[in-house]
Protein backbone atom coordinates (compact mmCIF):
# COMPACT_ATOMS: atom_id res chain seq x y z
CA UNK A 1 -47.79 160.28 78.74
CA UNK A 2 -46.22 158.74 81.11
CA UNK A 3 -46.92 158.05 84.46
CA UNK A 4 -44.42 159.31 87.62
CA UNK A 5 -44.98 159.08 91.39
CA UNK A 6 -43.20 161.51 93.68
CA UNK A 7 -42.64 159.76 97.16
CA UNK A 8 -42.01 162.05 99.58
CA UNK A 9 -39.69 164.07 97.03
CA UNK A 10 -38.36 160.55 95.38
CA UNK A 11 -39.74 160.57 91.81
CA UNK A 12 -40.11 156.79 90.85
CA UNK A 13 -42.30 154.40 88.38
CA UNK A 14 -45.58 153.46 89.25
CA UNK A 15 -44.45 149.82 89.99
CA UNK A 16 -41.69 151.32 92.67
CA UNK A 17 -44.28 152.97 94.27
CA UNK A 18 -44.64 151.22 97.97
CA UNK A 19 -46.64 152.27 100.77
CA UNK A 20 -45.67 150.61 104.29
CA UNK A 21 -49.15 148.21 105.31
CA UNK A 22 -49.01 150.68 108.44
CA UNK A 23 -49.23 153.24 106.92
CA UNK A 24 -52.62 155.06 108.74
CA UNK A 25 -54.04 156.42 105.19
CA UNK A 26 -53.69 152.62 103.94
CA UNK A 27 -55.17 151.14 106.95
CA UNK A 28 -57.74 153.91 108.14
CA UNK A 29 -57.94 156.37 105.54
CA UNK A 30 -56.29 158.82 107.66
CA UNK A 31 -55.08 161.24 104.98
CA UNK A 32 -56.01 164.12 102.86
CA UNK A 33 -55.50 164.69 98.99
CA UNK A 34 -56.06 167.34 96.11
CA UNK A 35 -56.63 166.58 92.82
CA UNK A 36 -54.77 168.97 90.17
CA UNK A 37 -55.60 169.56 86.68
CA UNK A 38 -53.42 171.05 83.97
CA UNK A 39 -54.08 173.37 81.36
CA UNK A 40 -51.51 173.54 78.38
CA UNK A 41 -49.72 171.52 80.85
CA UNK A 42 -49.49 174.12 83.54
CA UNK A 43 -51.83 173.45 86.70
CA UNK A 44 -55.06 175.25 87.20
CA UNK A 45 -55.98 176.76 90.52
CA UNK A 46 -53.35 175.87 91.99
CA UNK A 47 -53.30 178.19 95.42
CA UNK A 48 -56.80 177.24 95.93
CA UNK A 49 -56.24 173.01 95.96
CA UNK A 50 -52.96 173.86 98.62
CA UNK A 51 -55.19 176.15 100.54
CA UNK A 52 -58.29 173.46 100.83
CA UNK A 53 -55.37 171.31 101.67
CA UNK A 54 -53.93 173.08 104.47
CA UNK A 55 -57.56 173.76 105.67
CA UNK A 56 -58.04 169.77 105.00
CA UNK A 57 -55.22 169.58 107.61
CA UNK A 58 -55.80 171.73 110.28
CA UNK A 59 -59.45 170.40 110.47
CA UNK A 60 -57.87 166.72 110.96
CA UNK A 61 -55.03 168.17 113.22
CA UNK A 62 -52.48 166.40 110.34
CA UNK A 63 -48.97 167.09 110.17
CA UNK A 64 -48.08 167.72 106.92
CA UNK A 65 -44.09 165.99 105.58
CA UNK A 66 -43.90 169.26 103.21
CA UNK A 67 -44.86 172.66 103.86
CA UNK A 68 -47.12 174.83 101.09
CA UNK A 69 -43.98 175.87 99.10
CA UNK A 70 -42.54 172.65 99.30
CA UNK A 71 -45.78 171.10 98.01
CA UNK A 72 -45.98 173.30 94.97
CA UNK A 73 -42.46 173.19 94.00
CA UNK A 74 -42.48 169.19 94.21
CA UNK A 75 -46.05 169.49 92.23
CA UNK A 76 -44.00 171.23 89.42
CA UNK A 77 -40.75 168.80 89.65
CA UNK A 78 -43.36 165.94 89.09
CA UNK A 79 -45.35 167.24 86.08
CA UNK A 80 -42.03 168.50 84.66
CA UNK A 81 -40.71 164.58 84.68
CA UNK A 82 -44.19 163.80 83.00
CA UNK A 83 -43.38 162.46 79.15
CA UNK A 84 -46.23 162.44 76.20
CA UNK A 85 -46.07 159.05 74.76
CA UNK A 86 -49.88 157.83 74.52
CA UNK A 87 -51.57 158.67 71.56
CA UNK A 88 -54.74 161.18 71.71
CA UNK A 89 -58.09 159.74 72.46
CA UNK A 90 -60.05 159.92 69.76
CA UNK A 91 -63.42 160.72 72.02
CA UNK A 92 -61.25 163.33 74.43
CA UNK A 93 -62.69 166.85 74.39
CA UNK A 94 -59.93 168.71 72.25
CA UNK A 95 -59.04 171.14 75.34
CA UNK A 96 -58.45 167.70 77.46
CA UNK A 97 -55.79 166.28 74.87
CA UNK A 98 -52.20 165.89 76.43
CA UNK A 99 -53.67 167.46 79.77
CA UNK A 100 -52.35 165.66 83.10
CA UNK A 101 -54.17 165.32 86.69
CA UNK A 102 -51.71 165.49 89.50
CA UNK A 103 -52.74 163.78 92.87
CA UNK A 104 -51.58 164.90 95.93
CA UNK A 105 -52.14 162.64 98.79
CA UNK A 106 -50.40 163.13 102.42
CA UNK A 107 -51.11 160.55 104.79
CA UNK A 108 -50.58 160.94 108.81
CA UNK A 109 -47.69 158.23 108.53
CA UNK A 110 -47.18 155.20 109.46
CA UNK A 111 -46.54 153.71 113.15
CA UNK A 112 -47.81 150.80 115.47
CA UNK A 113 -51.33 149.18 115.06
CA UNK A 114 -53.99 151.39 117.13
CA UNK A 115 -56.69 154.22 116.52
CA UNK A 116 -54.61 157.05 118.46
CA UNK A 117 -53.04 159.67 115.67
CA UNK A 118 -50.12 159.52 118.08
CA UNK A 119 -48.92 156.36 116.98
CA UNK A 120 -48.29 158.21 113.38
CA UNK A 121 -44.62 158.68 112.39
CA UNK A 122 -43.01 160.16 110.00
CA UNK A 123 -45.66 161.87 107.64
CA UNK A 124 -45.80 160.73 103.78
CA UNK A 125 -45.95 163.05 101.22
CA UNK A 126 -47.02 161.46 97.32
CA UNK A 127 -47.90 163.54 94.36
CA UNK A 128 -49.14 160.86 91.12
CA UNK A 129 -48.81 162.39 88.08
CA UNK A 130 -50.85 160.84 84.79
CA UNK A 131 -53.05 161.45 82.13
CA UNK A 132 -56.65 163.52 82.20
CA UNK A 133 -59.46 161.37 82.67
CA UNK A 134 -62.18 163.59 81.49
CA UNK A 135 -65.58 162.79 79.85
CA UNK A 136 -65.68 162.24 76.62
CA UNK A 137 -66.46 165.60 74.37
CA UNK A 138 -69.87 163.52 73.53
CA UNK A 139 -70.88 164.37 77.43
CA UNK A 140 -70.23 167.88 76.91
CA UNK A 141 -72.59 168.22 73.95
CA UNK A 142 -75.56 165.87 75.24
CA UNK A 143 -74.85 165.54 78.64
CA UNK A 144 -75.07 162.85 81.09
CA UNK A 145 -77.12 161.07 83.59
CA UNK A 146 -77.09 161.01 87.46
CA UNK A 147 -78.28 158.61 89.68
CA UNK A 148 -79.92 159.87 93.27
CA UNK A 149 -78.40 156.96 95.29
CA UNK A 150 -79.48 155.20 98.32
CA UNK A 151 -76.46 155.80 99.90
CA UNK A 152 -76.91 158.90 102.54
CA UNK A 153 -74.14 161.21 103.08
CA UNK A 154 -71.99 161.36 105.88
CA UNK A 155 -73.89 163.89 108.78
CA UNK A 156 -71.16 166.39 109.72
CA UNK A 157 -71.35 165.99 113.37
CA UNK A 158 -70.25 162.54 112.85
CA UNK A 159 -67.44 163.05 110.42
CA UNK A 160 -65.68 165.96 109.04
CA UNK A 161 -67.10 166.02 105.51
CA UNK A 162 -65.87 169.55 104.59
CA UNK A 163 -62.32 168.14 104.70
CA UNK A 164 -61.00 165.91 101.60
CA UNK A 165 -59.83 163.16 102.64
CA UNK A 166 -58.83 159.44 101.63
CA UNK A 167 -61.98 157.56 103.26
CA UNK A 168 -64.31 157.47 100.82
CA UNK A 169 -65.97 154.36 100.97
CA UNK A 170 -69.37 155.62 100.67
CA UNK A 171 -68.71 157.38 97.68
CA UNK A 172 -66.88 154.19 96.53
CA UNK A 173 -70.32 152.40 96.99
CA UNK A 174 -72.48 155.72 95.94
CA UNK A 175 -70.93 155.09 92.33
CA UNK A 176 -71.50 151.81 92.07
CA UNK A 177 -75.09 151.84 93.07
CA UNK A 178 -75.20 154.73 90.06
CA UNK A 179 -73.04 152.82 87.79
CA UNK A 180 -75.25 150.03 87.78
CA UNK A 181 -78.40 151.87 86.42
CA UNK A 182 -75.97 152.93 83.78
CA UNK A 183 -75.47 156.49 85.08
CA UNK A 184 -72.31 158.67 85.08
CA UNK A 185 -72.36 160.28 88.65
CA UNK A 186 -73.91 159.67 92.32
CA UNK A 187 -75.84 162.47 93.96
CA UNK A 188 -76.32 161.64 97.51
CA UNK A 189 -79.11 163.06 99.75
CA UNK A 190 -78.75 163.98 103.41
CA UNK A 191 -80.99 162.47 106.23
CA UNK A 192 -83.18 164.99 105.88
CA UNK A 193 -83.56 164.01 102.16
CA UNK A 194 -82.15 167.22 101.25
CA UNK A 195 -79.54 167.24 97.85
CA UNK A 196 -75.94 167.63 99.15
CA UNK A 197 -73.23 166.64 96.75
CA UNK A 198 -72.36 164.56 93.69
CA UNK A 199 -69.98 161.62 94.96
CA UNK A 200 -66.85 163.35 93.07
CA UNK A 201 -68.48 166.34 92.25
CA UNK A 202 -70.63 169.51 93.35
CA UNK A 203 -74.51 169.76 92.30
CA UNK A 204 -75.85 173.31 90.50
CA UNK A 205 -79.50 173.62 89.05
CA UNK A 206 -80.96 176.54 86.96
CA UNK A 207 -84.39 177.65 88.22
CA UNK A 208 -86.15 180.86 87.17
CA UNK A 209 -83.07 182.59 85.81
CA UNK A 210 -81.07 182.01 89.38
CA UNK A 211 -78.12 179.39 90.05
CA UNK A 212 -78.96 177.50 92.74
CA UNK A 213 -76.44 175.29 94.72
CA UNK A 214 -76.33 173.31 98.22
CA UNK A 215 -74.77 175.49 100.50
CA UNK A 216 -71.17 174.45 102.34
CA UNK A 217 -73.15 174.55 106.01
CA UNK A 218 -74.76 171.33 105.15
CA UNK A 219 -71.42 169.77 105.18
CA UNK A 220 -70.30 169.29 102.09
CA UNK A 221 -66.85 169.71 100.14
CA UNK A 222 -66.01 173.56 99.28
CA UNK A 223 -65.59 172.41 95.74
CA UNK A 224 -62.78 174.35 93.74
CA UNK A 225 -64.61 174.62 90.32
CA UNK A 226 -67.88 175.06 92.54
CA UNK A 227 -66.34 178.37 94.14
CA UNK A 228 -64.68 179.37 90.64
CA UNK A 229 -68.24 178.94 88.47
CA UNK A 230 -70.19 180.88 91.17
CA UNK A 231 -67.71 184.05 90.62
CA UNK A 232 -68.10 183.85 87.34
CA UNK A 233 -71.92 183.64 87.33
CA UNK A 234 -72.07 186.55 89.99
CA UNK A 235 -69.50 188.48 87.36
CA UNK A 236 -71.95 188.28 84.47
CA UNK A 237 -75.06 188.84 86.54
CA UNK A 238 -76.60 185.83 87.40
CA UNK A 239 -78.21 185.56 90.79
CA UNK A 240 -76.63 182.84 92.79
CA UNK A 241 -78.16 181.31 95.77
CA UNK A 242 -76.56 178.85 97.90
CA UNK A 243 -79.58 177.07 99.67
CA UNK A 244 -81.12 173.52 100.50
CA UNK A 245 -82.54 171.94 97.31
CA UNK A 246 -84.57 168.96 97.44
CA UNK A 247 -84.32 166.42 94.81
CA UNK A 248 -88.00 166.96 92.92
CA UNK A 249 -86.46 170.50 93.15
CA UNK A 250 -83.48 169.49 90.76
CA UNK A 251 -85.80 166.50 88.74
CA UNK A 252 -87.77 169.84 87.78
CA UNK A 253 -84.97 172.34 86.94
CA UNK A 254 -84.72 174.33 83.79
CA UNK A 255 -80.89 173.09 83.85
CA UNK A 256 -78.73 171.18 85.27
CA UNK A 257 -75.08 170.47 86.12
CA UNK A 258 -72.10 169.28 88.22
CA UNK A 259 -68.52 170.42 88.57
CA UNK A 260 -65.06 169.22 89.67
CA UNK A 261 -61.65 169.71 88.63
CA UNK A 262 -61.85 167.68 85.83
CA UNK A 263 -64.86 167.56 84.29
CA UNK A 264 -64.90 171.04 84.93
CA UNK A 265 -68.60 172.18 84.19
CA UNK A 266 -70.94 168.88 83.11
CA UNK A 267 -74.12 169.31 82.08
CA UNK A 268 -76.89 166.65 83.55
CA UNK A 269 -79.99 165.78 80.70
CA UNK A 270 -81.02 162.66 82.83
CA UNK A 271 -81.61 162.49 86.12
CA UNK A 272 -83.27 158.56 87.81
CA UNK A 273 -84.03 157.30 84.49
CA UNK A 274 -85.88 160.74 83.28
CA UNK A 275 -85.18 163.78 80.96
CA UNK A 276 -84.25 167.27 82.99
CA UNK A 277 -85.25 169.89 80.73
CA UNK A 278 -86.36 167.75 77.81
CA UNK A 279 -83.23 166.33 77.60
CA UNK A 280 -81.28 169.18 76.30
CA UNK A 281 -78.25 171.36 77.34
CA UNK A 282 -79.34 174.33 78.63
CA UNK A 283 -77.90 178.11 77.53
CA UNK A 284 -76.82 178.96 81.27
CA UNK A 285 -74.60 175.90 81.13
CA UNK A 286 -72.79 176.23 78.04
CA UNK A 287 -72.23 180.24 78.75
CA UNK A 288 -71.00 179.91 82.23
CA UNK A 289 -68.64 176.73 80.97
CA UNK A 290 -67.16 178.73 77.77
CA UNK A 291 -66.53 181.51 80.13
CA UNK A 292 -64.74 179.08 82.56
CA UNK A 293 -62.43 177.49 79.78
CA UNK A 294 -61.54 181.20 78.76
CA UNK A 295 -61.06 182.11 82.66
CA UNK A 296 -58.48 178.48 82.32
CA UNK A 297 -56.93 179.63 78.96
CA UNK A 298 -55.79 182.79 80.39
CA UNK A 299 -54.82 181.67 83.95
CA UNK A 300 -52.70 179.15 81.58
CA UNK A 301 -51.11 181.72 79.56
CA UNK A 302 -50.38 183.41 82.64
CA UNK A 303 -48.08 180.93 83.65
């Protein structure tokens, strides 16, 4: 497909795409984004992402250039000017093919040089719409590995890390300290060595029947596909419990996996160089992630 940028309700190719150099989420990383996924090219969850984003905002006192209708309606305009062109990947899970991520990203604006939001003017809006990058449908079947980096996560008395925003250099340097061992994702610990959060994606172990998951008071991101997989547990029966898990905790788990918007639900068979549950995807996680492609199929045929 092809790629199309939506500046502040311009649509334009990615090489007409300019952001002013003072522009505050360029220079601090003042801004706040969502990341959209489509499903028979319609997008999934969609009133959950704008209502993260809205609490994204309030929490950073950012004024928004569009309103919540506004931002779904130019959401739409942008995936509608979307075109398939690239041929299929060959490796793509088949549900990924000819699926698009949409990226939302508002920054504060831009303004004089300086620290003080008040300087901001002029909000800027930008939605980026291009093709799915999802793991491969190998990943799905034998799973991945994850890296405990030494990278701490942010405490959230020092920054707000409930809210998604666009400074995310620590994950930035989480991944590469996991990519470099040859893993797929970053878990980060907190400073009390307690498990918080995958760099781009929310942590879930199996233990004794139960889901178990870090819970949102420890300051991490209320994950979309984290909230959506806990329904669906709680639907079928399982026993969810949202408490501190420490990382031999999750080393020793009968399963376990991450989630995020696009690799939905990924199953985890290596975790620091060793096998989690001899090295084998576990039942929990390949019921709970048929019954969230099924809850997708039919939110897509909704539409």
């Amino acid at each position: 497909m092809t790629t199309i940028v939506n500046m502040n309700g311009v649509l334009v190719p990615p090489d007409r795409a300019v952001v002013s150099v003072f522009d505050r989420g360029f220079l601090y990383g003042d801004s706040i984004y969502e990341v959209v996924r489509t499903y028979r090219r319609r997008p999934f969850a969609l009133d959950q992402h704008l209502a993260r984003m809205r609490r994204s905002a309030n929490r950073l006192a950012l004024a928004l250039a569009w309103d919540e209708e506004r931002t779904r309606q130019e959401i739409l305009r942008t995936l509608a000017a979307s075109e398939d062109g690239d041929a299929p990947d060959p490796e793509a899970a088949p549900w990924n093919v000819g699926e698009i991520s949409l990226r939302v990203i508002m920054t504060r604006g831009a303004g004089e040089l300086g620290l003080d939001p008040t300087l901001a003017v002029d909000p800027l809006a930008i939605v980026i719409a291009g093709p799915l990058r999802a793991p491969p449908a190998a990943a799905y079947r034998e799973g991945v590995a994850c890296r405990i980096v030494g990278v701490r996560h942010d405490a959230p008395e020092a920054a707000d890390t409930t809210a998604k925003t666009g400074a995310h250099l620590a994950n930035v340097l989480a991944v590469a300290e996991a990519r470099a061992t040859g893993a797929h994702e970053a878990l980060l610990l907190d400073r009390d060595g307690l498990v918080t959060e995958g760099a781009s994606s929310n942590v879930f172990a199996v233990r004794e029947g139960r889901l178990e998951t870090p819970p949102l008071a420890i300051g991490i991101l209320e994950g979309v596909t984290r909230g959506i997989v806990i329904a669906l547990a709680r639907e079928i029966g399982i026993e969810v419990c949202e408490t501190p898990l420490r990382p031999e905790a999750i080393a020793m788990a009968d399963e376990l996996f991450i989630t995020s918007t696009a690799r939905e639900i990924l199953p985890v068979t290596s975790l620091d160089g060793r096998e989690v549950a001899s090295g084998r995807v576990g039942t929990f996680t390949t019921r709970l992630h048929t019954l969230f492609r099924r809850s997708a199929d039919r939110e897509a045929g909704a539409g």
